[in-house]
Protein backbone atom coordinates (compact mmCIF):
# COMPACT_ATOMS: atom_id res chain seq x y z
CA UNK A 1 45.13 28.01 39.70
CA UNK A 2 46.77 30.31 37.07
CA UNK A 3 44.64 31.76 33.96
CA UNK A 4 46.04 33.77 31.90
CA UNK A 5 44.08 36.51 29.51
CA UNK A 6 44.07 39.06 26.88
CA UNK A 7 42.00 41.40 24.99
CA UNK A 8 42.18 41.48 21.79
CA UNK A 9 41.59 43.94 18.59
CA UNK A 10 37.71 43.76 18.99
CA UNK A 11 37.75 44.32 22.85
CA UNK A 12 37.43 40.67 23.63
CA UNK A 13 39.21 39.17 26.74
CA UNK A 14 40.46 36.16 25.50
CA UNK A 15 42.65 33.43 27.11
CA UNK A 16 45.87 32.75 25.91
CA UNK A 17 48.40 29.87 27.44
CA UNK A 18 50.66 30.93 29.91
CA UNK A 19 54.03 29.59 28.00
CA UNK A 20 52.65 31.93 24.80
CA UNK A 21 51.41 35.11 26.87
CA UNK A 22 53.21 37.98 24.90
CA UNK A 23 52.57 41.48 26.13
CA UNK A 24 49.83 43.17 27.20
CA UNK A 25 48.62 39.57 28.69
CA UNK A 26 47.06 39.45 32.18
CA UNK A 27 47.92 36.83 34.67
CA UNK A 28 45.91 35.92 37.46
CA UNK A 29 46.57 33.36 40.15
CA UNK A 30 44.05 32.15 42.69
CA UNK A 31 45.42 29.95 45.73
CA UNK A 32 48.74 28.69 43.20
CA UNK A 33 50.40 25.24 44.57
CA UNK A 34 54.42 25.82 44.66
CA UNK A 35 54.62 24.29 41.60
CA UNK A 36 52.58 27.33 39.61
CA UNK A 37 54.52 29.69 41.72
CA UNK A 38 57.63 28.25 40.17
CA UNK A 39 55.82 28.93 36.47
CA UNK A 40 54.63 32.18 37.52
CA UNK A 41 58.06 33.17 38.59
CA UNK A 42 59.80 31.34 34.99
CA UNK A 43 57.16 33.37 32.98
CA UNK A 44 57.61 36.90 34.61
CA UNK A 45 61.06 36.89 36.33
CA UNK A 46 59.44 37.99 39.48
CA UNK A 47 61.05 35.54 42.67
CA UNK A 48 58.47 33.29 44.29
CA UNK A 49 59.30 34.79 47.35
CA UNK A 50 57.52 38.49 46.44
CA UNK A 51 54.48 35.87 45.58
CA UNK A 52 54.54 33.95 48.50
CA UNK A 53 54.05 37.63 50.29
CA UNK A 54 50.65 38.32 48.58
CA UNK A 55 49.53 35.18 49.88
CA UNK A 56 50.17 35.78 53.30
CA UNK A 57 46.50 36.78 54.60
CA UNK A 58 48.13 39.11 57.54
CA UNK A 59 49.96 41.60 54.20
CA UNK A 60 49.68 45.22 54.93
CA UNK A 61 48.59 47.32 51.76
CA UNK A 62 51.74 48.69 50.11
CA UNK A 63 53.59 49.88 47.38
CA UNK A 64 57.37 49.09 45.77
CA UNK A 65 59.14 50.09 43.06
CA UNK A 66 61.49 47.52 41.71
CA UNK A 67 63.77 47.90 38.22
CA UNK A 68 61.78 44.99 37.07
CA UNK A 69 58.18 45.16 38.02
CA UNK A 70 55.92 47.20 40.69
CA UNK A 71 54.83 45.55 43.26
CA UNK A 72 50.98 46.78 44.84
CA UNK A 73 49.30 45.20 47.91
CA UNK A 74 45.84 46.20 48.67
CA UNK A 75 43.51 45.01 50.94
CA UNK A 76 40.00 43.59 49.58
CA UNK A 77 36.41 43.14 51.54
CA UNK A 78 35.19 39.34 51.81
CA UNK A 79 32.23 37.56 53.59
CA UNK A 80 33.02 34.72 55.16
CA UNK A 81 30.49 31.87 54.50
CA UNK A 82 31.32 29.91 57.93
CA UNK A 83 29.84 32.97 59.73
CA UNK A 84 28.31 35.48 57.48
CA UNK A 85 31.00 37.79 58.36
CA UNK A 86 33.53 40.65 56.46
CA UNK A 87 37.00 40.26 56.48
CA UNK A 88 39.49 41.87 54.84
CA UNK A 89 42.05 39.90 52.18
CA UNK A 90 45.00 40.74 50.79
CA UNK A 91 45.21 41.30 46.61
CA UNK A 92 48.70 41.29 45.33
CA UNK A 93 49.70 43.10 41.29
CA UNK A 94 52.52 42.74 39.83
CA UNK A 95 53.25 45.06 37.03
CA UNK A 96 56.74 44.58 34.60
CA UNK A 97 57.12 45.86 31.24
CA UNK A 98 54.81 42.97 29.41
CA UNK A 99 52.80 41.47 32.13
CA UNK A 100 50.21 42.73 33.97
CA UNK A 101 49.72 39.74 37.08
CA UNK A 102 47.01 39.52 39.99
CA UNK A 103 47.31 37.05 43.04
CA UNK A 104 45.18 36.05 46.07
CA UNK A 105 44.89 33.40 48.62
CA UNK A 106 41.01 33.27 47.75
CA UNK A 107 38.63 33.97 45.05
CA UNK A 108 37.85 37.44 44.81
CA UNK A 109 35.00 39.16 44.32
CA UNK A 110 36.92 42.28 42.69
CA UNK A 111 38.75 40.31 40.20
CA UNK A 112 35.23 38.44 38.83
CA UNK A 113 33.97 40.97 37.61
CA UNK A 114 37.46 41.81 35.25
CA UNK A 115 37.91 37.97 34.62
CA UNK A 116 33.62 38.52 33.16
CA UNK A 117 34.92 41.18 30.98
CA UNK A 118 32.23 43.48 32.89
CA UNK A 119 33.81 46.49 34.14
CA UNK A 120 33.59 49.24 31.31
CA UNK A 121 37.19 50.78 29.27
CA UNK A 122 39.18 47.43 31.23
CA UNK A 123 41.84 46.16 28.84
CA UNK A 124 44.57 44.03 29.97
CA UNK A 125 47.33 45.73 27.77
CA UNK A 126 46.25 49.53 29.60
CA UNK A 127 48.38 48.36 32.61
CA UNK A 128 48.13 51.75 34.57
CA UNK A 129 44.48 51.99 34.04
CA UNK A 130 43.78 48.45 35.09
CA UNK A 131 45.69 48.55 38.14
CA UNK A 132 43.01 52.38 38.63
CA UNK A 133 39.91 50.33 37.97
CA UNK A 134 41.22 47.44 40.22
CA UNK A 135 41.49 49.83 42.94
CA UNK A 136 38.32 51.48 42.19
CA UNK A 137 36.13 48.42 42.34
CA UNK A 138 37.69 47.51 45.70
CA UNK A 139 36.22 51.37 46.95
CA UNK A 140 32.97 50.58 45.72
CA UNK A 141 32.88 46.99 46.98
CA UNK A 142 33.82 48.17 50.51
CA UNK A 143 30.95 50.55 50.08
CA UNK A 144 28.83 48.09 49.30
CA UNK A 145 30.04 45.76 52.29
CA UNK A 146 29.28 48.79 54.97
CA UNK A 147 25.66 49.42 53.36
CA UNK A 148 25.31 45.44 54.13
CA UNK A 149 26.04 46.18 57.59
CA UNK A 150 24.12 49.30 58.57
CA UNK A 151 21.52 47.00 57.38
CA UNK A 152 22.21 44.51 59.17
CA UNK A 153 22.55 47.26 62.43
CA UNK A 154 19.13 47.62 61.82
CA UNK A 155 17.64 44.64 61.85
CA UNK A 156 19.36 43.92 64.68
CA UNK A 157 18.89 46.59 66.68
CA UNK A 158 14.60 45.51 65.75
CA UNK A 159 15.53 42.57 67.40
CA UNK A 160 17.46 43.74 70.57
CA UNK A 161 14.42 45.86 70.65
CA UNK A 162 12.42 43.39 71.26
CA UNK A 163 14.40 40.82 73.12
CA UNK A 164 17.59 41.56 74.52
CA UNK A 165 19.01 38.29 74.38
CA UNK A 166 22.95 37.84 74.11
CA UNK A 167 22.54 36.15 70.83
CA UNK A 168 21.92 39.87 69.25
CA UNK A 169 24.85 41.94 71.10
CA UNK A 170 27.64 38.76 69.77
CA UNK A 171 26.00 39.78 66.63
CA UNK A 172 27.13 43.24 67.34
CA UNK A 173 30.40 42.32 68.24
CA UNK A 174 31.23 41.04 65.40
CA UNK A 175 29.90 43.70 62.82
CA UNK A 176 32.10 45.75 65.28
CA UNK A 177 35.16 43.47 64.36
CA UNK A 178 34.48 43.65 60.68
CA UNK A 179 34.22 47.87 61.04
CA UNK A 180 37.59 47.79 62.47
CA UNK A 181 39.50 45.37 59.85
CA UNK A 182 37.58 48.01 57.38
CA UNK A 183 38.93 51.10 59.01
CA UNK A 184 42.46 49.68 58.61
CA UNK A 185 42.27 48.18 55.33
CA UNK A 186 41.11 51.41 53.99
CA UNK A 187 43.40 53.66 55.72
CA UNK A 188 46.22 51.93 54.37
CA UNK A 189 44.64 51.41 50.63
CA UNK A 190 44.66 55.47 50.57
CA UNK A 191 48.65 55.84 51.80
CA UNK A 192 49.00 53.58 48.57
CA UNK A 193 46.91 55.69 46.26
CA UNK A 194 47.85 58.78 47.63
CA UNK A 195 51.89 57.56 46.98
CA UNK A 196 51.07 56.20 43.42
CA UNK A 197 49.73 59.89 42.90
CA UNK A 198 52.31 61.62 43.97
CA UNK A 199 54.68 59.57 41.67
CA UNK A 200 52.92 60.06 39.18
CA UNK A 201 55.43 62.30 37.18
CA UNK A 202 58.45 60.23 38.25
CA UNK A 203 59.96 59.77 34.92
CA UNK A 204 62.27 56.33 35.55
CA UNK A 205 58.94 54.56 36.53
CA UNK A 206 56.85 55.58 33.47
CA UNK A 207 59.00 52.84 31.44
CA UNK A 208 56.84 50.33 33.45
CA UNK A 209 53.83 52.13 34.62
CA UNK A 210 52.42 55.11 32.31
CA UNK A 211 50.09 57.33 33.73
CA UNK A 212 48.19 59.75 31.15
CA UNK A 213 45.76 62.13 31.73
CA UNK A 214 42.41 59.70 31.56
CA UNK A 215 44.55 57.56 34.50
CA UNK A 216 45.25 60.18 37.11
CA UNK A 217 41.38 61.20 36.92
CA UNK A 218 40.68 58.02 37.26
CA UNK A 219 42.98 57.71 40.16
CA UNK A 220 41.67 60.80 41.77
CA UNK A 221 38.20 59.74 41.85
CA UNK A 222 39.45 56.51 43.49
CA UNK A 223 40.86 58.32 46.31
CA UNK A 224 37.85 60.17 47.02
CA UNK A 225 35.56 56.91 47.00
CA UNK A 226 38.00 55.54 49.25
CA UNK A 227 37.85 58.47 51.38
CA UNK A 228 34.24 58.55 51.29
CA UNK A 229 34.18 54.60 52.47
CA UNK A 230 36.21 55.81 55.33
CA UNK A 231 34.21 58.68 56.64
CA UNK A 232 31.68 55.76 56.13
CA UNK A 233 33.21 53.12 58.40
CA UNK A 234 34.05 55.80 61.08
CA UNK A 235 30.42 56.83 61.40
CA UNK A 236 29.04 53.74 61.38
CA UNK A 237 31.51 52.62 63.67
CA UNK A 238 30.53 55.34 65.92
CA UNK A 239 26.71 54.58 64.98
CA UNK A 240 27.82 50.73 66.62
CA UNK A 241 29.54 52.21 69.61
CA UNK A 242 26.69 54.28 70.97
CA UNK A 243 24.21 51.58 69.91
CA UNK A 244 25.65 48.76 72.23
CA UNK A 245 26.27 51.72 74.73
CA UNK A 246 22.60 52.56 75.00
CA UNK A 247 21.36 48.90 74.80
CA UNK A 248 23.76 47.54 77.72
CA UNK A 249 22.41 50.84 79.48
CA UNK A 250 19.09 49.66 78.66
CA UNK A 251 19.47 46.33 80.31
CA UNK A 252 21.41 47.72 83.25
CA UNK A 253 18.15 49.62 84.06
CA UNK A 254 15.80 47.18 83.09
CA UNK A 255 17.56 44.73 85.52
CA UNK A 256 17.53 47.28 88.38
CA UNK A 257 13.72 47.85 87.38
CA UNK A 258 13.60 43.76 88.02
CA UNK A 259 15.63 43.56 91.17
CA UNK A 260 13.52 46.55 93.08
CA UNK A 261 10.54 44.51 92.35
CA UNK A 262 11.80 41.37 93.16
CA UNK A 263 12.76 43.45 96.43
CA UNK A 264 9.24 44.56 97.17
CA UNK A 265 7.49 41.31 96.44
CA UNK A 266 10.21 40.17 98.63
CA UNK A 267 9.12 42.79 101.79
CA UNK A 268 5.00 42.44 101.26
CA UNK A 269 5.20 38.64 101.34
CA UNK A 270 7.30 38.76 104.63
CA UNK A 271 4.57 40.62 105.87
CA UNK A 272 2.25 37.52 106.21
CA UNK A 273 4.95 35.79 107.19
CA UNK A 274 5.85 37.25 110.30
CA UNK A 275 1.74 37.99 111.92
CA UNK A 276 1.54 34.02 111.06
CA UNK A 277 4.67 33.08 112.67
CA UNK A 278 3.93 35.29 115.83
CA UNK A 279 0.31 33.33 116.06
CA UNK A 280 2.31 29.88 115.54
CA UNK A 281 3.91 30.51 119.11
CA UNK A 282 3.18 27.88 121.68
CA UNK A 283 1.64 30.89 124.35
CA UNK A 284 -1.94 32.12 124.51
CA UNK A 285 -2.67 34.01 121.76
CA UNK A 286 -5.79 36.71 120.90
CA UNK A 287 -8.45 34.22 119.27
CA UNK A 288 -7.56 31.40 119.44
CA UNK A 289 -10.04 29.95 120.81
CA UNK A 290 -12.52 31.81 118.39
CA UNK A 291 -14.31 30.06 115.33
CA UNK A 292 -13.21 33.90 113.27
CA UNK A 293 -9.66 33.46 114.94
CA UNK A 294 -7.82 32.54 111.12
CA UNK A 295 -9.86 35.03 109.19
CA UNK A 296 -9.13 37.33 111.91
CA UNK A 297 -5.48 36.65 111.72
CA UNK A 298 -5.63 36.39 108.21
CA UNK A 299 -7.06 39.91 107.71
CA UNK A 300 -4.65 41.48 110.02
CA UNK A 301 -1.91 40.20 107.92
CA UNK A 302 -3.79 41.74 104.65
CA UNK A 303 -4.32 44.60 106.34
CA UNK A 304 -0.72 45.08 106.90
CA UNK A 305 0.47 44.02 103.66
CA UNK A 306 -1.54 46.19 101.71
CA UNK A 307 -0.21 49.59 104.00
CA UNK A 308 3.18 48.32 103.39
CA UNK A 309 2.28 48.27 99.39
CA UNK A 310 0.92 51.81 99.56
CA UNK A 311 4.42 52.65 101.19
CA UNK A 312 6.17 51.05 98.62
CA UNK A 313 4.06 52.80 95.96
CA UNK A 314 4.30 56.10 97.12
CA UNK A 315 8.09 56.02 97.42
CA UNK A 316 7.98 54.76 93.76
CA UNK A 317 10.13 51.11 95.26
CA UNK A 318 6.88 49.31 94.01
């Protein structure tokens, strides 16, 4: 699907048709068939086969500088409905000299809130700054995805508490998985910041991408959120990692706990077992000829039970 929008004098993000989008238009593309990549390509001179990249969902965040456009990978947090699990997905922006143009395999929670006209100073024709505030709202949604999960930590850590079943530790697992597509994702969304930044004065990219004042703040603050998401992912990580530690040492001793009572039981009841096989012998045998001689024999097995209990019990096996 390709949209294309643009703001216009009063602030409003308007749409516009893609064969009449002048400069200072944004283009986005969700999931495009071949035949919109073709368009795409007709409208902005770009090759199909730089957006055929941004749709592969294995893309690395990156950054090139072409004499025609910049070309920006980043890497954006998603929940996967089939499982109720994060992900990471790739977000591909093209920047040339008009156009400003956004494409993804999948619908994107960090491009809603720009196509709702609801993220504060976004304009489609302030190229740099867009690109900024792109980059910021992936920071704060990645934020937002590891609160989601320490919460989810908790609740099942409650439960783990409280049964130990394996249904909980998969659960783990997985919130595990997503920690580690985060740690990467970020990692390389801050070599891309930090290399926008430090271009930031080069003077034969500032035909295509100008960077004032207002835009490297901006920039800078987006490289400390991101940062700050991946101190976050590394201690929750960490948090994970010693949680599933402790809990598989937890069941390790609670099934050693189980075992040396199964162990005992196992020792007290072959107690009775062996006084009633030794009077089940076909040779005379004390009473048993006596009206007393089971409750005698009975007793003596008790009897001999219960000392091996107190054994047990005061060697702490019982």
């Amino acid at each position: 699907m390709l949209v294309a929008y643009k703001h216009d004098e009063e602030h409003n993000l308007q749409p516009v048709a893609l064969d009449t989008a002048e400069k200072g238009s944004w283009i986005h593309a969700t999931a495009p068939t071949e035949a919109e990549l073709e368009t795409l390509a007709a409208i902005s001179e770009i090759p199909t086969s730089e957006f055929r990249s941004a749709l592969d969902p294995e893309e690395r965040s990156h950054v090139e500088w072409e004499d025609e456009f910049i070309y920006v990978v980043i890497n954006t947090p998603v929940l996967r409905a089939e499982d109720n699990n994060y992900d990471t997905l790739p977000l591909g922006i093209f920047v040339t000299p008009r156009l400003f143009i956004t494409v993804t395999l999948e619908t994107s929670d960090v491009i809603s809130v720009f196509l709702e006209n609801r993220f504060n100073t976004f304009r489609t024709y302030k190229k740099t700054r867009f690109l900024f505030q792109i980059m910021s709202r992936t920071a704060t949604l990645f934020l937002r995805a590891l609160q989601e999960i320490n919460r989810r930590t908790e609740t099942i850590e409650t439960q783990v508490r409280e049964s130990m079943k394996n249904k909980e530790f998969f659960q783990l697992l997985e919130l595990q998985k997503s920690l580690t597509y985060f740690t990467s994702a970020l990692k390389a969304n801050g070599i891309v910041m930090e290399k926008l930044l430090r271009l930031r004065n080069s003077v034969q990219q500032r035909p295509i991408l100008k960077m004032y004042e207002e835009d490297e703040d901006l920039l800078e603050d987006v490289i400390v959120e991101n940062n700050q998401a991946i101190e976050t992912v590394s201690m929750y990580s960490n948090i994970l990692i010693s949680m599933m530690d402790a809990f598989a040492s937890i069941i390790s001793n609670n099934l050693n706990r189980v075992m040396k009572f199964m162990a005992a039981m196992t020792i007290l009841l072959s107690m009775p077992t062996v006084v009633f096989s030794l009077w089940g012998i076909n040779v005379p045998v004390p009473w048993q000829d006596a009206g007393y001689g089971f409750a005698a024999v009975f007793g003596v097995s008790m009897v001999i039970m219960m000392a091996a209990a107190y054994f047990l019990w005061r060697r702490d096996l019982f």
